[in-house]
N, C-alpha and C. Protein backbone atom coordinates (compact mmCIF):
# COMPACT_ATOMS: atom_id res chain seq x y z
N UNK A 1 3.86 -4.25 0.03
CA UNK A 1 4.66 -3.06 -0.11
C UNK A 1 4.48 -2.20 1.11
N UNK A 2 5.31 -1.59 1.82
CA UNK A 2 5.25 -0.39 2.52
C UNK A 2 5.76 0.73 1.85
N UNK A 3 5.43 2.00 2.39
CA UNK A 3 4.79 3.51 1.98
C UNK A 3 4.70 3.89 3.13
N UNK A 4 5.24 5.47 2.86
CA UNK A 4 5.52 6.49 3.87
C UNK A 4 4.33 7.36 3.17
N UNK A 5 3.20 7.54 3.71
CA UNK A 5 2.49 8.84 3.40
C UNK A 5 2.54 10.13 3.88
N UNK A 6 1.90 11.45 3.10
CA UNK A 6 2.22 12.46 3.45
C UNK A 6 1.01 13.48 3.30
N UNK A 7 1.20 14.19 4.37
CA UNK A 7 -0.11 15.07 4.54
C UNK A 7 -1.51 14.20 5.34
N UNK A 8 -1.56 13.21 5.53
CA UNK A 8 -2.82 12.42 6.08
C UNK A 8 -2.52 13.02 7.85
N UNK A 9 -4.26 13.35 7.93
CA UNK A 9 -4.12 14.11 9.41
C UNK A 9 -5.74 13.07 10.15
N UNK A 10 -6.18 12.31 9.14
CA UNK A 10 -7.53 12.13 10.02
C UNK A 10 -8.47 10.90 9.50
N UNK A 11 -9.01 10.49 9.82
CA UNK A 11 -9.43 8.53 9.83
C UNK A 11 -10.41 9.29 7.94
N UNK A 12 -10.45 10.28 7.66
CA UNK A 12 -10.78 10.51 6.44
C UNK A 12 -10.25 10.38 5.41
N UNK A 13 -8.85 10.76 6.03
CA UNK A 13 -7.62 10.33 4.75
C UNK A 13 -7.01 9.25 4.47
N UNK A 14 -7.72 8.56 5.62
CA UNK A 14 -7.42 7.22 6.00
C UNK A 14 -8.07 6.34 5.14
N UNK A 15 -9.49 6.59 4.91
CA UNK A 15 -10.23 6.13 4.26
C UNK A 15 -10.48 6.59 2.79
N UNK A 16 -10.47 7.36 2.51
CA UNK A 16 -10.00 7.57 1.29
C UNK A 16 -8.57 7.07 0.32
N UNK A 17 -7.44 6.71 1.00
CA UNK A 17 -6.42 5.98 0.40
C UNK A 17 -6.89 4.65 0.76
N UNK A 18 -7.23 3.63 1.48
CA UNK A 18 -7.70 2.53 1.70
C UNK A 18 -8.41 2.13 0.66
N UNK A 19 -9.26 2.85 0.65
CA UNK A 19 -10.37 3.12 -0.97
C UNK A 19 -9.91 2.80 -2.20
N UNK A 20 -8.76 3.66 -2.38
CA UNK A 20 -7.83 3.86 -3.50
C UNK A 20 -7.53 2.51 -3.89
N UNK A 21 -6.74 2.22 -2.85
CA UNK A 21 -5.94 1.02 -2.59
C UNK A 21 -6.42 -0.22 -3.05
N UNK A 22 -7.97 -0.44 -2.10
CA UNK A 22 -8.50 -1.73 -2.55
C UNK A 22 -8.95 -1.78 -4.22
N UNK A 23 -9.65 -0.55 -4.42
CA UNK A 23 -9.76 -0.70 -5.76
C UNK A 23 -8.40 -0.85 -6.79
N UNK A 24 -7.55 -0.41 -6.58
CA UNK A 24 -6.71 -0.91 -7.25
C UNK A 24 -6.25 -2.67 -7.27
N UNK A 25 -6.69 -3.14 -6.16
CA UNK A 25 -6.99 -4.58 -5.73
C UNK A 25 -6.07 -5.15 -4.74
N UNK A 26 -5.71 -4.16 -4.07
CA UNK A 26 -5.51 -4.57 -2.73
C UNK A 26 -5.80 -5.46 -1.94
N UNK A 27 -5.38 -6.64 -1.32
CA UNK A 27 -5.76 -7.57 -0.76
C UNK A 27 -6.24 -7.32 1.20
N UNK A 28 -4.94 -6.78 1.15
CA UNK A 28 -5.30 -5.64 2.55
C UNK A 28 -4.58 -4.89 2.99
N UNK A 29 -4.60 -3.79 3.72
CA UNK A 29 -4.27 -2.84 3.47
C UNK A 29 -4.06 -1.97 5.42
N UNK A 30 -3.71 -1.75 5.69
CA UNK A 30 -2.65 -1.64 7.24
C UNK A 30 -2.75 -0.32 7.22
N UNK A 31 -3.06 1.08 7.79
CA UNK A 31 -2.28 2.51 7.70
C UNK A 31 -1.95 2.65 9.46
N UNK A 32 -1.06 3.07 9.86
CA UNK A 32 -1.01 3.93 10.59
C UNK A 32 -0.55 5.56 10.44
N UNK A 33 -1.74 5.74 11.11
CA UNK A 33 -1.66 7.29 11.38
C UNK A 33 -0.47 8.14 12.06
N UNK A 34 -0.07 7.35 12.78
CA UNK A 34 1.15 7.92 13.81
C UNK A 34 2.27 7.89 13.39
N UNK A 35 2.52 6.89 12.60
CA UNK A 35 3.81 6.82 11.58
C UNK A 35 3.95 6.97 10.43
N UNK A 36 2.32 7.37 9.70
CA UNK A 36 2.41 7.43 8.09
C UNK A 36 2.67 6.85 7.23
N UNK A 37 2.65 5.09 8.35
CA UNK A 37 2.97 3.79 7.14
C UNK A 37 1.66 3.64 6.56
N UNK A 38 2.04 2.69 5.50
CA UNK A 38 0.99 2.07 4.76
C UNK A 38 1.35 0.48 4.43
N UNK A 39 0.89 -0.41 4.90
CA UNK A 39 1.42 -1.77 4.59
C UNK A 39 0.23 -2.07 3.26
N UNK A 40 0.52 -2.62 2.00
CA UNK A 40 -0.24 -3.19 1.21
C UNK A 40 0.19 -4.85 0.88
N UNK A 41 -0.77 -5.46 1.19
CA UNK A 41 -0.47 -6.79 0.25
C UNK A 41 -1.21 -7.18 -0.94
N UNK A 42 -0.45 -7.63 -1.81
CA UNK A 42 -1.53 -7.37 -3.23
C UNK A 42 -0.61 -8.64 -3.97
N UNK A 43 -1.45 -9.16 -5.00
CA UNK A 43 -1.09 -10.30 -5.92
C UNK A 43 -0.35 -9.78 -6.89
N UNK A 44 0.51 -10.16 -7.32
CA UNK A 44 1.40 -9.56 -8.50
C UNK A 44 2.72 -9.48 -8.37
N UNK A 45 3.10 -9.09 -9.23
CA UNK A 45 4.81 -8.36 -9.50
C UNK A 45 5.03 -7.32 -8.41
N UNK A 46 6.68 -7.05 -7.77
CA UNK A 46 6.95 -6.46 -6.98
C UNK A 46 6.94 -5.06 -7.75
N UNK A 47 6.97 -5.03 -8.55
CA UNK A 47 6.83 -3.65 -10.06
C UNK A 47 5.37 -3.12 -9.95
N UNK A 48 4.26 -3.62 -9.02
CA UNK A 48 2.74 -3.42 -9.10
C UNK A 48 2.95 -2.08 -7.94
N UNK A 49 3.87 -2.16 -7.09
CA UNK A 49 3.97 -1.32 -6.11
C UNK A 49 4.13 0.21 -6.32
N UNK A 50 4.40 0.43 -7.66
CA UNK A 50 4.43 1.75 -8.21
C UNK A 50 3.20 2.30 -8.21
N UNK A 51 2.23 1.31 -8.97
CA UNK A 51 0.70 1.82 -9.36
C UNK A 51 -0.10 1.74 -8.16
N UNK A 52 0.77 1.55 -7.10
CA UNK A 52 -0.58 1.31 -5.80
C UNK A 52 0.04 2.39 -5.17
N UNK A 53 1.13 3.44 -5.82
CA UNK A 53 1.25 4.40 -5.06
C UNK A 53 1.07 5.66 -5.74
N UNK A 54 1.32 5.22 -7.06
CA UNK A 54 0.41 6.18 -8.06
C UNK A 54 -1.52 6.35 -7.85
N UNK A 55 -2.06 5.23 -7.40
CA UNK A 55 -3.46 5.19 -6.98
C UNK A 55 -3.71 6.45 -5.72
N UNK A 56 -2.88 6.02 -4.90
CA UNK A 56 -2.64 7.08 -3.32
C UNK A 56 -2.36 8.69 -3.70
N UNK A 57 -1.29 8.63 -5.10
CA UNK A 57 -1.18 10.09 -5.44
C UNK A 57 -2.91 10.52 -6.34
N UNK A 58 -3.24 9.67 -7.01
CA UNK A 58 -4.47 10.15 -7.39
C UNK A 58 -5.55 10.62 -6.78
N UNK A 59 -5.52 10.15 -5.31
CA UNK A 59 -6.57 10.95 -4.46
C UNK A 59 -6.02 12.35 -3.83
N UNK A 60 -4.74 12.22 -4.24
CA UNK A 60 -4.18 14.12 -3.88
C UNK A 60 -3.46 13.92 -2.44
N UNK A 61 -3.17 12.76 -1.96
CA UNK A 61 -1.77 12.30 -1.43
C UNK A 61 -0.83 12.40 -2.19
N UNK A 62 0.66 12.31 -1.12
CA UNK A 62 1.75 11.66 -1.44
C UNK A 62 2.26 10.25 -0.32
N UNK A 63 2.90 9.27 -1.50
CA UNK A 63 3.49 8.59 -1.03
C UNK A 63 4.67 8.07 -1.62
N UNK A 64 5.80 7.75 -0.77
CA UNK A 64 6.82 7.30 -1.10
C UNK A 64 6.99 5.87 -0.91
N UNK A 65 7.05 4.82 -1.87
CA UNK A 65 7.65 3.71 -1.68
C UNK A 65 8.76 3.26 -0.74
N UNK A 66 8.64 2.94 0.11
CA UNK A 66 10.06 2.34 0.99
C UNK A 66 10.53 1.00 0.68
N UNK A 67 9.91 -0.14 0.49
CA UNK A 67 10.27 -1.04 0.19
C UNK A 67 9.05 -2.40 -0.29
N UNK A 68 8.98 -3.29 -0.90
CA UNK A 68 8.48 -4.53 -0.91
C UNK A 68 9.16 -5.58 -0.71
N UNK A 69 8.30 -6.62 -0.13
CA UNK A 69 8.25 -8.01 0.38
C UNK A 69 7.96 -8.56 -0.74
N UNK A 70 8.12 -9.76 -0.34
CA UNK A 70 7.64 -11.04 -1.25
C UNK A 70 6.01 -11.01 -0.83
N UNK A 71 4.99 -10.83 -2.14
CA UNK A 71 3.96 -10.75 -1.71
C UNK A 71 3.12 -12.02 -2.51
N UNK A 72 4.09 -13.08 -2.61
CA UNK A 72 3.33 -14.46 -2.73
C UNK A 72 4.15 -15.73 -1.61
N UNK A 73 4.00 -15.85 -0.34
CA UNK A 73 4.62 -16.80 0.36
C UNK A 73 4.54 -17.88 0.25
N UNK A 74 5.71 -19.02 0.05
CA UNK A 74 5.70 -20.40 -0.25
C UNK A 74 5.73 -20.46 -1.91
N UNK A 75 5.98 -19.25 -2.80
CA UNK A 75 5.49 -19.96 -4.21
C UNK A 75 6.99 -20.10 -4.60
N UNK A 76 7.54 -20.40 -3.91
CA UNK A 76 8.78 -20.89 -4.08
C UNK A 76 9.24 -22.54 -3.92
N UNK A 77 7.85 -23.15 -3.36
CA UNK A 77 7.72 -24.23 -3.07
C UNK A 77 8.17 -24.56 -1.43
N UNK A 78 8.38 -23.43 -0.82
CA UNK A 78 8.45 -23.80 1.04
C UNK A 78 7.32 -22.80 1.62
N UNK A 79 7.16 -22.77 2.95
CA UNK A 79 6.10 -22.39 3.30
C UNK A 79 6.29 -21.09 3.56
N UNK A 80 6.94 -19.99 3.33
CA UNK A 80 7.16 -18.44 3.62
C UNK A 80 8.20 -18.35 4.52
């Protein structure tokens, strides 16, 4: 999933949604600071992308969903 975050100013806020993130079970997890993305890849339903941004609002961020990927490649039976 990518996410537009809001209000993050410093490798603290950085780490604190990362936090969030993995515990919610994040596989891994991308921020840039300069653009306020957030790349997540995580196992599940493209519908999981809500609660990994509901996790980000629980530390007293905001984030907006922009979009998800296919976050299982090849389980379609080709290679991604």
């Amino acid at each position: 999933m990518i996410a537009r975050l809001h209000e993050i100013r410093c490798a603290g806020c950085l780490n604190t949604i990362e936090g969030a993130l993995r515990r919610r079970g994040a596989e891994s997890v991308k921020i840039d600071l300069g653009s306020h993305i957030v790349e997540v890849v995580y196992q599940g339903p493209a519908s999981d992308a809500d609660a990994y941004c509901a996790a980000v609002r629980a530390t007293g961020y905001q984030a907006t969903l922009l979009g998800v990927a296919s976050q299982n490649p090849g389980a379609d039976g080709t290679d991604g």
